[in-house]
N, C-alpha and C. Protein backbone atom coordinates (compact mmCIF):
# COMPACT_ATOMS: atom_id res chain seq x y z
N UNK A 1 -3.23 22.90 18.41
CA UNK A 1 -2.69 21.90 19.28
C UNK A 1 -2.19 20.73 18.43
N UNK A 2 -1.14 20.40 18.69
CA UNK A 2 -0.49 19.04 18.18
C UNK A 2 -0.79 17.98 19.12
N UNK A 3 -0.75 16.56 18.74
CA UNK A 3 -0.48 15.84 19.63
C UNK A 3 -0.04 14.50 18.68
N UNK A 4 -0.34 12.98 19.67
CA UNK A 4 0.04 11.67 19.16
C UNK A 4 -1.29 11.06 18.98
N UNK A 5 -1.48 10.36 17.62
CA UNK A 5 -2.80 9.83 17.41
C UNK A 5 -2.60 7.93 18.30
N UNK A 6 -3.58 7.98 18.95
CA UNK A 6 -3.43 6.58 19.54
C UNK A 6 -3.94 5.23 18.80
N UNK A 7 -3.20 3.96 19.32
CA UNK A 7 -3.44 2.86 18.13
C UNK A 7 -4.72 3.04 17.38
N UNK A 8 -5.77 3.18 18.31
CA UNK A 8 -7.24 2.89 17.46
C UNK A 8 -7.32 4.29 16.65
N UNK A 9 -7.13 4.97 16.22
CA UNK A 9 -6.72 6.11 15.57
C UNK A 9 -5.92 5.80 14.20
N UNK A 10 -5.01 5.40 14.77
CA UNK A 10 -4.25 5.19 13.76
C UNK A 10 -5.00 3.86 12.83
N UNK A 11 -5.02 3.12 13.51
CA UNK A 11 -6.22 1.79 12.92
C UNK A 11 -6.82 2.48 11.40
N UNK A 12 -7.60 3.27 12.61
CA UNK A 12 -9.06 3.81 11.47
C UNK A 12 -8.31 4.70 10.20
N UNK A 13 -7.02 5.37 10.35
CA UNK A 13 -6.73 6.28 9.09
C UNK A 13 -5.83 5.27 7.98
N UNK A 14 -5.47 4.55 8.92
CA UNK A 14 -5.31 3.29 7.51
C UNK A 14 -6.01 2.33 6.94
N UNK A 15 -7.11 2.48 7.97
CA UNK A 15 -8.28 1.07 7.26
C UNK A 15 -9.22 2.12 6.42
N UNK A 16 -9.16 3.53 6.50
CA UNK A 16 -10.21 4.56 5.87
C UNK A 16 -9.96 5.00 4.94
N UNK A 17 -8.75 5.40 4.67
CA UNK A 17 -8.11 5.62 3.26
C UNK A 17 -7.73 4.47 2.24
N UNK A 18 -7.53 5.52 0.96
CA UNK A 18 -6.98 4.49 -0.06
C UNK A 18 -5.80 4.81 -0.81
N UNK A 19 -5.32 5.84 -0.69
CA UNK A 19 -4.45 6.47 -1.35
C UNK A 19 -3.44 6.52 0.01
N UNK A 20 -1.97 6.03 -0.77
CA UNK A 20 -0.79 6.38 0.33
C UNK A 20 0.40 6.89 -0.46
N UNK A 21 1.28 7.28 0.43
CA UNK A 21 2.84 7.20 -0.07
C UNK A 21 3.73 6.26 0.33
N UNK A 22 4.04 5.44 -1.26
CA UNK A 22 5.15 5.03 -0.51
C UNK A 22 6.79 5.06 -0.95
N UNK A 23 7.16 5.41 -0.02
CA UNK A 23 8.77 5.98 0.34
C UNK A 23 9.62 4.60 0.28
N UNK A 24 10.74 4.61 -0.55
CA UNK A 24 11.48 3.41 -1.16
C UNK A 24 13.00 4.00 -1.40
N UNK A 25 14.03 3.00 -0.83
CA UNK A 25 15.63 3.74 -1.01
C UNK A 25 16.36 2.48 -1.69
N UNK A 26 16.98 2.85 -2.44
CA UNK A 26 18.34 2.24 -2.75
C UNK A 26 19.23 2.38 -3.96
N UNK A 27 20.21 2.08 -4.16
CA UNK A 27 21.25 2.66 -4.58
C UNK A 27 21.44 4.42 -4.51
N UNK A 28 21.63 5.11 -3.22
CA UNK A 28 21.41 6.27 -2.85
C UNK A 28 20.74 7.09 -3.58
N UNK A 29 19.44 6.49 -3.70
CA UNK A 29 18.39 7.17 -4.36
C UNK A 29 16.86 7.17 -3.50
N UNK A 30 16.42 8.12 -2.89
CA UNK A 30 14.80 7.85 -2.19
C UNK A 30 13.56 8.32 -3.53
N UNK A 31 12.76 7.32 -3.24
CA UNK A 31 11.61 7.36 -4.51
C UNK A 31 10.16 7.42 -3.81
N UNK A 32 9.38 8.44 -3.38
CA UNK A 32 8.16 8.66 -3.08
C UNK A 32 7.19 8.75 -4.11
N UNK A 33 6.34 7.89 -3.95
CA UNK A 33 5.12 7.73 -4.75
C UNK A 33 3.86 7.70 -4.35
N UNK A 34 2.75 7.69 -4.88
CA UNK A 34 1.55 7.90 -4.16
C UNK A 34 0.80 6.26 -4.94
N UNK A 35 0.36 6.02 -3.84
CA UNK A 35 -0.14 4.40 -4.62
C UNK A 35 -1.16 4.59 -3.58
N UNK A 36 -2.72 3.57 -4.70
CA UNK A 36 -4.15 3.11 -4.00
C UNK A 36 -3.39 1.76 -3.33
N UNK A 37 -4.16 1.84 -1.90
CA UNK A 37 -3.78 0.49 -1.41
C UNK A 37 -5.02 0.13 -0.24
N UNK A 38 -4.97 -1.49 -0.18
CA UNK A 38 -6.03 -1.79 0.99
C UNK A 38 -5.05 -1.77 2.40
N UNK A 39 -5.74 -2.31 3.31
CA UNK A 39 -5.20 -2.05 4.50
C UNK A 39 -6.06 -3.47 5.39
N UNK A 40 -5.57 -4.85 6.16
CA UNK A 40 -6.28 -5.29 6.29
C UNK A 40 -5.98 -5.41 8.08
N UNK A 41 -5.29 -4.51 8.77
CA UNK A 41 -4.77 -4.96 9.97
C UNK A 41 -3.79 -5.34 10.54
N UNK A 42 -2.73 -5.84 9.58
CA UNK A 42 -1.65 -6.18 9.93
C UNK A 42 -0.62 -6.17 8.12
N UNK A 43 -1.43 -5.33 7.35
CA UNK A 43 0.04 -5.39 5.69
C UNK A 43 -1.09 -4.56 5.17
N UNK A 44 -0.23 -3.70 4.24
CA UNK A 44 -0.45 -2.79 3.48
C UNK A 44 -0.51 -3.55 1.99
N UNK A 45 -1.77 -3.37 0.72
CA UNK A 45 -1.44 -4.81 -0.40
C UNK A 45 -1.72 -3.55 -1.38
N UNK A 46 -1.07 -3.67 -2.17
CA UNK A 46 -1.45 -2.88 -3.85
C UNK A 46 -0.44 -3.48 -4.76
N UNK A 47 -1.16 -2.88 -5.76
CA UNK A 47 0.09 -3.89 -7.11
C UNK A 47 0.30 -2.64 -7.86
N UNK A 48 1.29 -2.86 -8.62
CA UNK A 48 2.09 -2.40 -9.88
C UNK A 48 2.26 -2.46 -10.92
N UNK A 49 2.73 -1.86 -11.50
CA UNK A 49 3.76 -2.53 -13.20
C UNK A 49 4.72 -2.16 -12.88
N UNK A 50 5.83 -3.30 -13.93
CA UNK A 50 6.98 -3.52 -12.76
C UNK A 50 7.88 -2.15 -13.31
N UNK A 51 8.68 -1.38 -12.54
CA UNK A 51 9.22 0.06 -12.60
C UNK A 51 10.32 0.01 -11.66
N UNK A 52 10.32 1.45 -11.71
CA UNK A 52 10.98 2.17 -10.52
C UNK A 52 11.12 1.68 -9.03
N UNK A 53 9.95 1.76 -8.82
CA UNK A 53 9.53 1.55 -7.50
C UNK A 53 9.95 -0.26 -7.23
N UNK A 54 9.26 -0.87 -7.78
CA UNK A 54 9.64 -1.95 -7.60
C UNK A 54 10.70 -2.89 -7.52
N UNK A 55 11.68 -1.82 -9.05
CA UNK A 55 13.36 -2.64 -8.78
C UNK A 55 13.61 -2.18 -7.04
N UNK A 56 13.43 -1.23 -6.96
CA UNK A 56 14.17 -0.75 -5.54
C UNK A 56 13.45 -1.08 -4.61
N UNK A 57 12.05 -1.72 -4.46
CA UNK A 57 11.84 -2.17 -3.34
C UNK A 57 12.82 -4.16 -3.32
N UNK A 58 12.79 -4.76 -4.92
CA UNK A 58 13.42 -5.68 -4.75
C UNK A 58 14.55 -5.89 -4.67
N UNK A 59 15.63 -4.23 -4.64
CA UNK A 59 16.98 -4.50 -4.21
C UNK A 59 16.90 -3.84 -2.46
N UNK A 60 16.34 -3.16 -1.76
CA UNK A 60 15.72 -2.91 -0.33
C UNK A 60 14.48 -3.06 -0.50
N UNK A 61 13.99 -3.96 0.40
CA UNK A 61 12.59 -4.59 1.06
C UNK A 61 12.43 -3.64 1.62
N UNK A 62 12.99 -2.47 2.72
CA UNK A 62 12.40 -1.83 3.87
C UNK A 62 11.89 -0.83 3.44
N UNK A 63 10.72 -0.42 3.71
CA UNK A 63 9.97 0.98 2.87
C UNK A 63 9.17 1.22 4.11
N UNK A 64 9.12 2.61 3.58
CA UNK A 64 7.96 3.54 4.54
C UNK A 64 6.86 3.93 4.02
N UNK A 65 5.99 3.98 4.73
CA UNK A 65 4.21 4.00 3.88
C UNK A 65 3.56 5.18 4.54
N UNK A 66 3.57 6.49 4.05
CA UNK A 66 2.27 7.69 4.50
C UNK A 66 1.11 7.76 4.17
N UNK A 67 0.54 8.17 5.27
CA UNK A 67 -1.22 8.18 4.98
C UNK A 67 -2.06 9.46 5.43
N UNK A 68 -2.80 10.21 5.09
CA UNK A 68 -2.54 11.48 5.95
C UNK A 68 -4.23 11.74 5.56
N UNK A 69 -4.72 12.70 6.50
CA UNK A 69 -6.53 13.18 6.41
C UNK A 69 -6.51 14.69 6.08
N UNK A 70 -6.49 15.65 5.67
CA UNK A 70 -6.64 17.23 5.85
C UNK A 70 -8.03 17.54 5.64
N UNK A 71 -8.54 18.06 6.98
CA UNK A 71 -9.73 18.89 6.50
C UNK A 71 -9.16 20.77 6.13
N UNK A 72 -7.98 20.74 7.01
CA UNK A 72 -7.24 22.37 6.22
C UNK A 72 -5.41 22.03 6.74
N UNK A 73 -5.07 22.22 6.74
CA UNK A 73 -3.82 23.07 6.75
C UNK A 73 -3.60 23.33 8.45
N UNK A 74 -4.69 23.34 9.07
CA UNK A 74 -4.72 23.56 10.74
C UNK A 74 -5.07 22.56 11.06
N UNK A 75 -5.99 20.96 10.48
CA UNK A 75 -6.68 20.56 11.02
C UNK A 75 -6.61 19.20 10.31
N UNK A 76 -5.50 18.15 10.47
CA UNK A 76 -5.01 16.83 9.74
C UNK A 76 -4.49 15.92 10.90
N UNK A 77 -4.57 14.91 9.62
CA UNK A 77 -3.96 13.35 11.08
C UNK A 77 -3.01 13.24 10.22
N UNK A 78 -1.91 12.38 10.11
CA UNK A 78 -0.86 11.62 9.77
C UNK A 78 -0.22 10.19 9.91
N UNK A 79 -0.10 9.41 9.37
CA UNK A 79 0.31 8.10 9.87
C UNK A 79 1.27 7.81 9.04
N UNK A 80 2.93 7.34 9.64
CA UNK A 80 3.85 7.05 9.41
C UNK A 80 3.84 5.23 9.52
N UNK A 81 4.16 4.34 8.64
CA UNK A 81 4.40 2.76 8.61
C UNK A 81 6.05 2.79 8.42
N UNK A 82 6.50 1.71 8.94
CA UNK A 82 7.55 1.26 7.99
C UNK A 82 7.17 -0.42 7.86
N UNK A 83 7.54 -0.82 7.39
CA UNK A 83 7.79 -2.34 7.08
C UNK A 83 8.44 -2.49 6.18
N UNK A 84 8.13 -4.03 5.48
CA UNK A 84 9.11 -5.01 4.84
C UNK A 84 8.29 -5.46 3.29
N UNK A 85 8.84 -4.77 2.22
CA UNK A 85 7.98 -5.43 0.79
C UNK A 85 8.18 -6.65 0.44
N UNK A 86 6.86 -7.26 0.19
CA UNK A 86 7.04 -9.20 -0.44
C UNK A 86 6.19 -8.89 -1.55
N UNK A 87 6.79 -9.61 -2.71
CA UNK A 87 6.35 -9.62 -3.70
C UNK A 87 5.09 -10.94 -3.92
N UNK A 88 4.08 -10.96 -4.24
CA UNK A 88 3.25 -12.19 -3.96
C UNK A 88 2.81 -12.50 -5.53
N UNK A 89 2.50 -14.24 -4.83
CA UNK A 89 1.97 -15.09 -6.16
C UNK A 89 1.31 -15.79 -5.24
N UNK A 90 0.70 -16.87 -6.27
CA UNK A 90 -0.44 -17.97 -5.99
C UNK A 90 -1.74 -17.19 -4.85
N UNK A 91 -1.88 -18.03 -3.82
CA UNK A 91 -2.79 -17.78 -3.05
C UNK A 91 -2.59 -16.75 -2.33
N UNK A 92 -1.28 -16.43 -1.72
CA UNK A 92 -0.98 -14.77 -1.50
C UNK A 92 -1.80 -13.40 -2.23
N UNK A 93 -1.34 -13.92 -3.36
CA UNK A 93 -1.68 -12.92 -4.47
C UNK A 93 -3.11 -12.67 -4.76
N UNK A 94 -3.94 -14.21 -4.53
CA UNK A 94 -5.26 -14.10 -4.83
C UNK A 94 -6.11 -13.18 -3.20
N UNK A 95 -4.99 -13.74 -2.38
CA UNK A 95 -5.51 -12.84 -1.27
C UNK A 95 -5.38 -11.48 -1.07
N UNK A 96 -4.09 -10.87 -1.83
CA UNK A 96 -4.19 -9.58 -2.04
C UNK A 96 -5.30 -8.87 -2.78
N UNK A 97 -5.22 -9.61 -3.93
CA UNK A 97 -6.21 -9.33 -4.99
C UNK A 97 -7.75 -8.87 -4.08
N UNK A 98 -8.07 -9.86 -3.58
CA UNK A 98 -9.63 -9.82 -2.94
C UNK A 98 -9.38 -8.65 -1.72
N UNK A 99 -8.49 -8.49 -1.15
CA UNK A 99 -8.51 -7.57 0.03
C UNK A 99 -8.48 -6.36 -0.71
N UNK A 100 -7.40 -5.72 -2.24
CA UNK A 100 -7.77 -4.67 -2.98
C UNK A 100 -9.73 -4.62 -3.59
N UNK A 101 -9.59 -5.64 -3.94
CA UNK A 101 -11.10 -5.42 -4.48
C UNK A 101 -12.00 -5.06 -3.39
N UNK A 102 -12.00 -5.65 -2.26
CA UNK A 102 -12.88 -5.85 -1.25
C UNK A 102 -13.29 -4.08 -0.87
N UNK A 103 -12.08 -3.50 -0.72
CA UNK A 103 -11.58 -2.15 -0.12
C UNK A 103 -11.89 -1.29 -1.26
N UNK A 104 -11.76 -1.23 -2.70
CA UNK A 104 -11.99 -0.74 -3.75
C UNK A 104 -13.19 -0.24 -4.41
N UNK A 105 -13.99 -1.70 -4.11
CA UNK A 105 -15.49 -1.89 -4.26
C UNK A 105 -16.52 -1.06 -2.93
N UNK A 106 -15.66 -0.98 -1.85
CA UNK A 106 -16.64 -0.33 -0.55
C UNK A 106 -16.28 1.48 -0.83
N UNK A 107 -15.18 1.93 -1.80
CA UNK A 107 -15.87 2.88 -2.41
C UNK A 107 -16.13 3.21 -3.47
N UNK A 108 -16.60 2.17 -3.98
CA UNK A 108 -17.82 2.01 -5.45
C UNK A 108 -16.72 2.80 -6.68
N UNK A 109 -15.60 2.10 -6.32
CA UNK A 109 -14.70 2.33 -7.48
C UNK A 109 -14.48 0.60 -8.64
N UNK A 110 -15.11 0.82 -9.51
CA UNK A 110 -14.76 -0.80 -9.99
C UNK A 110 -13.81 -0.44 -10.91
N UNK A 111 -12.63 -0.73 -10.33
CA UNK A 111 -11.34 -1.12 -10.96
C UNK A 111 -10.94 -1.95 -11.83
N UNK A 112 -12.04 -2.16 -13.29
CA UNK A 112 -11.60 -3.54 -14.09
C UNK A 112 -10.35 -3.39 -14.59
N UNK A 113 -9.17 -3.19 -14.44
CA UNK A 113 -7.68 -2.97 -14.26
C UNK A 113 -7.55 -3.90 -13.44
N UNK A 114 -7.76 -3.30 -12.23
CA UNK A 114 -6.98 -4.69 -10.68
C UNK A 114 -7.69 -5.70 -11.16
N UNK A 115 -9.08 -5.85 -11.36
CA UNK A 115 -10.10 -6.98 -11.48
C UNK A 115 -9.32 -8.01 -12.37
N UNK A 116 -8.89 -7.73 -13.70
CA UNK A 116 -8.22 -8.23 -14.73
C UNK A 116 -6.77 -8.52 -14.71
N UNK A 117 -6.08 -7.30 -14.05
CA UNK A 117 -4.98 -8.16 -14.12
C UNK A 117 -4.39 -8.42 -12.84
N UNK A 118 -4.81 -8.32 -11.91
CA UNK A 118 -4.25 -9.12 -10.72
C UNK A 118 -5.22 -10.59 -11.02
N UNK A 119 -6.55 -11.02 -11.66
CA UNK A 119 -6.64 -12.48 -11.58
C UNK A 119 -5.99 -12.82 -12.38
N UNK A 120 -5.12 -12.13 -13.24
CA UNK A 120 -4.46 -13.08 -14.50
C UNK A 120 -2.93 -13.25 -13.62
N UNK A 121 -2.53 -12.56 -12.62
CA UNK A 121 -1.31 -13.01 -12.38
C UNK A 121 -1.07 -13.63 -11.46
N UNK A 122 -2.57 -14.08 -10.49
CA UNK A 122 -3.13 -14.99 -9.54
C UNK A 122 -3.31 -16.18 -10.24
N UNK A 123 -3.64 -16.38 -11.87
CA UNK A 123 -3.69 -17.44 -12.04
C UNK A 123 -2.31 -18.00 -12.85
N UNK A 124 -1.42 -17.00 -12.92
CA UNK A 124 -0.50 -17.87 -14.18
C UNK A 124 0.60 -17.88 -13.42
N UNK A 125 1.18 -18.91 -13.38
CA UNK A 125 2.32 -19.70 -12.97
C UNK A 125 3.69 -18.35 -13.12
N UNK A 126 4.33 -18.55 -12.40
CA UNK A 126 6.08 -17.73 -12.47
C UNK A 126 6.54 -17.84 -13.90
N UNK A 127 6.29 -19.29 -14.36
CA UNK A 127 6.79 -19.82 -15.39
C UNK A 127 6.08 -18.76 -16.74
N UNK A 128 5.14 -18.10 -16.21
CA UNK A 128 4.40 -17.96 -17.89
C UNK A 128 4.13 -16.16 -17.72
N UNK A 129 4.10 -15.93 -16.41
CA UNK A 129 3.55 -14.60 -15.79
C UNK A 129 4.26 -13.63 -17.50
N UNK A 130 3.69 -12.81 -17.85
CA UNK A 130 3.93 -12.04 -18.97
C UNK A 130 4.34 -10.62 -18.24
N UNK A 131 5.47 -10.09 -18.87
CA UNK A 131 6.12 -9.03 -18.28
C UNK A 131 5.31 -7.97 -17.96
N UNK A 132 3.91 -7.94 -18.53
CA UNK A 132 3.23 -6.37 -18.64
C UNK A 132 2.00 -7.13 -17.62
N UNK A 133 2.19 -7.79 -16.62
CA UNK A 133 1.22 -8.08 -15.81
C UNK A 133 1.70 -7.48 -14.74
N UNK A 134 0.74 -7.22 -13.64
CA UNK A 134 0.96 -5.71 -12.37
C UNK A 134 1.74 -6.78 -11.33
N UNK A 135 2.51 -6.68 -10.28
CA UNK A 135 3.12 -6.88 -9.33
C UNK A 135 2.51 -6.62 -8.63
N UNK A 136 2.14 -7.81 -7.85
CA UNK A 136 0.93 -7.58 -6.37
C UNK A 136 1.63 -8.15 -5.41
N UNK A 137 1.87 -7.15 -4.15
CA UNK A 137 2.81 -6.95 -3.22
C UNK A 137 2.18 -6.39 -1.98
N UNK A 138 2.42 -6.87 -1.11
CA UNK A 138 1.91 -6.16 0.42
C UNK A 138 3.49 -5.66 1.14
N UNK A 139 3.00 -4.95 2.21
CA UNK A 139 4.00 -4.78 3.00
C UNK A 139 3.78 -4.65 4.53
N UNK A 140 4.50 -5.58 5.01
CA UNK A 140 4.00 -6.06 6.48
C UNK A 140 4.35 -5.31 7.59
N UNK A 141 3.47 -4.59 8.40
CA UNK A 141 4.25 -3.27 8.44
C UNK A 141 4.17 -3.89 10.27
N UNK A 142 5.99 -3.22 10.75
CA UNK A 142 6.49 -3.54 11.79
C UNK A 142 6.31 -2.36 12.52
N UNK A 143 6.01 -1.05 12.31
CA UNK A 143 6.20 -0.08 13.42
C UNK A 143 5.26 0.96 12.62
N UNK A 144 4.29 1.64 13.45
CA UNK A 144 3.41 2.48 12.84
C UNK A 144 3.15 4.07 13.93
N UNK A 145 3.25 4.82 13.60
CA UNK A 145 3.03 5.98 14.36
C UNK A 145 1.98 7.27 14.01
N UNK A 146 1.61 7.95 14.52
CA UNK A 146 0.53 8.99 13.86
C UNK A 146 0.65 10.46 14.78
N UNK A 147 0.13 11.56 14.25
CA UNK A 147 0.31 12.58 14.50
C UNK A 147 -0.46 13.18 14.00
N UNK A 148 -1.01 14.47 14.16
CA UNK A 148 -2.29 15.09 13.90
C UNK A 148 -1.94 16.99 15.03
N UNK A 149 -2.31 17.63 14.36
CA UNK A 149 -2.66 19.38 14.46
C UNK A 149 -4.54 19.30 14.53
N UNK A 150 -4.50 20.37 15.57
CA UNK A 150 -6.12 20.58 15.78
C UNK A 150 -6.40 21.77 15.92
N UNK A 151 -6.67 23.03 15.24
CA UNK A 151 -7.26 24.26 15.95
C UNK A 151 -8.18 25.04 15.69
């Protein structure tokens, strides 16, 4: 049986996971990637080094975000996002930062990577930010849908 997963459904497979895809277009090119990310209710937050993904989310903002459960092949949920990528600094950033850690740490993953360099790019100014520091970015997601097989 197929069907439509309902809001509180969908809620829980993005506040439960950590691993997503996210789907990015421009200059007629689509770029799917798989990125750890938190989830706090209303934006999707993970960071980067700056790449691929990122020129093209900063020449198109609009991206799509997958999230998906399989216990087999008969028996999965799905959740489709789209929204809008912002690139964050200052207190943004420190708020991303803590919502990745927060989400990171509840499954006893200590990430001294995010730990280290998202506070170093929470604390250093635009002016000084060093090129090999991660891009911490949410994406505020405007329309979300889910789907799921059961048998």
């Amino acid at each position: 049986m197929f069907g439509d997963l309902d809001r509180e459904q969908i809620e829980s497979i993005l506040k439960h996971n950590a691993v997503g895809r996210l789907g990015c277009h421009a200059d007629g090119k689509t770029y799917i990637v798989p990125v750890g990310y938190a989830y706090d209710g209303e934006a999707i937050y993970a960071y980067s080094a700056d790449g691929m993904k990122i020129a093209m989310m900063r020449k198109n903002p609009e991206v799509c975000f997958e999230v998906d459960h399989y216990a087999s092949l008969t028996n999965w949920k799905s959740v489709v996002c789209w929204g809008r990528f912002e690139e964050l600094r200052g207190n943004d950033a420190a708020h991303a930062v803590e919502v990745l850690t927060r989400r990171f740490s509840d499954l006893t993953i200590q990430d001294e990577h995010l730990l280290t360099y998202g506070q170093r790019l929470v604390a250093a100014s635009a002016a000084t930010a060093s090129p090999k520091d991660p891009i911490v970015y949410r994406i505020r997601v405007s329309e979300k849908t889910g789907r799921y097989e059961l048998r």
